[in-house]
C-alpha atoms as a PDB file:
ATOM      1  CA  UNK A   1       2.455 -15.739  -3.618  1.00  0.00           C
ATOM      2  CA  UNK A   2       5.296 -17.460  -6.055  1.00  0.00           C
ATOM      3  CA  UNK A   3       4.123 -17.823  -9.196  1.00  0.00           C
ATOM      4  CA  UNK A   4       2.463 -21.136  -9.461  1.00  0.00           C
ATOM      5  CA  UNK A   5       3.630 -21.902 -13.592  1.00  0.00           C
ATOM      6  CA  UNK A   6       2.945 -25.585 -13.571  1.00  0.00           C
ATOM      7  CA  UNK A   7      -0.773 -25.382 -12.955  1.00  0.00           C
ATOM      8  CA  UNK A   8      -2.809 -24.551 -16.073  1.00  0.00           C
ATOM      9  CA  UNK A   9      -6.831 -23.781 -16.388  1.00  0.00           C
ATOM     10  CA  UNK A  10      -8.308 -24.528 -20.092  1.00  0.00           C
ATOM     11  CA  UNK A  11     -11.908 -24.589 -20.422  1.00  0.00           C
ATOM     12  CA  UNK A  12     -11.191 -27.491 -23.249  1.00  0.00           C
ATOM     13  CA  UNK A  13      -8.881 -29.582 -20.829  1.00  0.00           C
ATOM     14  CA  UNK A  14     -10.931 -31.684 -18.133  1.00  0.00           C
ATOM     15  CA  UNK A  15     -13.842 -28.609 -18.153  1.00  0.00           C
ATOM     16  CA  UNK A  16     -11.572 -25.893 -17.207  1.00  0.00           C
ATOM     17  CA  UNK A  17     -10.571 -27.133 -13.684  1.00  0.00           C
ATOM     18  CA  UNK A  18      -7.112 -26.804 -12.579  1.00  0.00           C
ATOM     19  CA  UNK A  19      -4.285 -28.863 -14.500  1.00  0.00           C
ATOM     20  CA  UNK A  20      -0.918 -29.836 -14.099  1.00  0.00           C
ATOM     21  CA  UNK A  21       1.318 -28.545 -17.147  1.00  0.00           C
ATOM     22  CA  UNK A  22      -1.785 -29.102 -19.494  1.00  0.00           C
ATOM     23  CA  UNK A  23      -1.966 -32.439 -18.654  1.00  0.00           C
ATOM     24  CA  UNK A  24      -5.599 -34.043 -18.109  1.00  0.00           C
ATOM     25  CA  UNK A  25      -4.321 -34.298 -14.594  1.00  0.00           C
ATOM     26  CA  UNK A  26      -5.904 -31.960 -12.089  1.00  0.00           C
ATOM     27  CA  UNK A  27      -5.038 -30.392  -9.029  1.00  0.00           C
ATOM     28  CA  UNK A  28      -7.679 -32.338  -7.139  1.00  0.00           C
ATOM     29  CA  UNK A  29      -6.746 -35.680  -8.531  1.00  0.00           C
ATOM     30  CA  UNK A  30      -3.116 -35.177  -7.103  1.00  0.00           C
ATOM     31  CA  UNK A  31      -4.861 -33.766  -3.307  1.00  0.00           C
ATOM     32  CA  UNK A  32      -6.584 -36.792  -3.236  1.00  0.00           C
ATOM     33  CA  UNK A  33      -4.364 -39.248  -4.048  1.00  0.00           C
ATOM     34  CA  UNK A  34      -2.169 -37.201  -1.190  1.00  0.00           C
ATOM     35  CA  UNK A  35      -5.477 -37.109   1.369  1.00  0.00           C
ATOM     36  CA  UNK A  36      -5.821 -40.987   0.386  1.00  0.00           C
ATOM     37  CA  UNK A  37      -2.760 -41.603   1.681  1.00  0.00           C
ATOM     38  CA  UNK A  38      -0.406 -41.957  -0.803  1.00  0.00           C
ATOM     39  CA  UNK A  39       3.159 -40.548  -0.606  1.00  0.00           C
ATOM     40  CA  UNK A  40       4.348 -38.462  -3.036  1.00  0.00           C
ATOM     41  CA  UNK A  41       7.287 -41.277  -4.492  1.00  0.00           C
ATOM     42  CA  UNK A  42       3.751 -43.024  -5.020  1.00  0.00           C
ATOM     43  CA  UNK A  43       2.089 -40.643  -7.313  1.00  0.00           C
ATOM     44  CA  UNK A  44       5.497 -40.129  -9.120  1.00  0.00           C
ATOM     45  CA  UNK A  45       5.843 -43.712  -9.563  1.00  0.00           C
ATOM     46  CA  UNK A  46       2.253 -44.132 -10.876  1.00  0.00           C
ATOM     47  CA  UNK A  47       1.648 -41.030 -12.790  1.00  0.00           C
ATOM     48  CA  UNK A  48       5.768 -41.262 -14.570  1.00  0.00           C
ATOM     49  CA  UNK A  49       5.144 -38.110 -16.653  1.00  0.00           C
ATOM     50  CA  UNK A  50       4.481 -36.252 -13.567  1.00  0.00           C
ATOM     51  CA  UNK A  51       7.689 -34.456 -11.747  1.00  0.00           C
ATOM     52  CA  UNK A  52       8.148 -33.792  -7.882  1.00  0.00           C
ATOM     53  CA  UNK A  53       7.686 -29.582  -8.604  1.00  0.00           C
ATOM     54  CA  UNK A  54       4.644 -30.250 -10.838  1.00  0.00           C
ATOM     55  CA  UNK A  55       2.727 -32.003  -7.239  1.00  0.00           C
ATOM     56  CA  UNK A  56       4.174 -29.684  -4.603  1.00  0.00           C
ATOM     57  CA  UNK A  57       2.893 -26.799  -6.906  1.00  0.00           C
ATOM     58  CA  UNK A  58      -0.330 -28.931  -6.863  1.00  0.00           C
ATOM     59  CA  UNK A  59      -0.370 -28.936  -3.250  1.00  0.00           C
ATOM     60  CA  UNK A  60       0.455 -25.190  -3.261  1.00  0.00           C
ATOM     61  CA  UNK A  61      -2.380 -24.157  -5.266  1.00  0.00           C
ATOM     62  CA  UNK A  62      -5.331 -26.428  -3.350  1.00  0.00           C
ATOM     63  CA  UNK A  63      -3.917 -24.531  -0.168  1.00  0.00           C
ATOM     64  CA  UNK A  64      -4.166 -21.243  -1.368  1.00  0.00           C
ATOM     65  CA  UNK A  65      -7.523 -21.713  -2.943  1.00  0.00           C
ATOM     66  CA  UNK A  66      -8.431 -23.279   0.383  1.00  0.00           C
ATOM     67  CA  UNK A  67      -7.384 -20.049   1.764  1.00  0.00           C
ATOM     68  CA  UNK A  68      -9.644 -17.870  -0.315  1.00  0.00           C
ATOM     69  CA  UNK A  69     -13.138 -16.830   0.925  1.00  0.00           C
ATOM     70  CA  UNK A  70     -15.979 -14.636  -1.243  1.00  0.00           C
ATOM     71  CA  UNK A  71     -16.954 -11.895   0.029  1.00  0.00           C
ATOM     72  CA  UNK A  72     -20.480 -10.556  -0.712  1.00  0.00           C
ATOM     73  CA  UNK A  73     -20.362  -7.320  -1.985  1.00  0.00           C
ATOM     74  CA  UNK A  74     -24.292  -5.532  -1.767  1.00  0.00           C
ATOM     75  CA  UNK A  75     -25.728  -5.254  -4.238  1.00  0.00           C
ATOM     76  CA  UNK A  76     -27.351  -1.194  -5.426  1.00  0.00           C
END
């Protein structure tokens, strides 16, 4: 997987979820403004200190945790 170096995990930003640069902006916030319906010009234009890489890296990283499953090891 490329190296995803926009989105940032702080347990003192937003309670540790996934960020964008830092930002108290989260991955989720930017999926479901996309799942909403907005375009990505929209989110751009709303969100100005937000750049085009920063939300396809968003999108990026909700698909590949999407992609994840846990598997349940037993236990001894």
């Amino acid at each position: 997987m490329e190296k995803l170096n926009r989105i940032t995990q702080n347990p003192d930003v937003m309670g540790g979820k996934a960020c964008v640069r830092g930002m108290r902006v989260t991955v989720g916030m930017i999926v479901g403004q996309i799942g909403a319906g907005y375009s990505v010009d929209a989110i751009l234009a709303d969100y100005p200190y937000l750049e085009y890489e920063d939300v396809m890296q968003a999108l990026r990283y909700a698909a590949w945790r999407a992609e994840e499953r846990e598997v349940i090891l037993a236990s001894l």
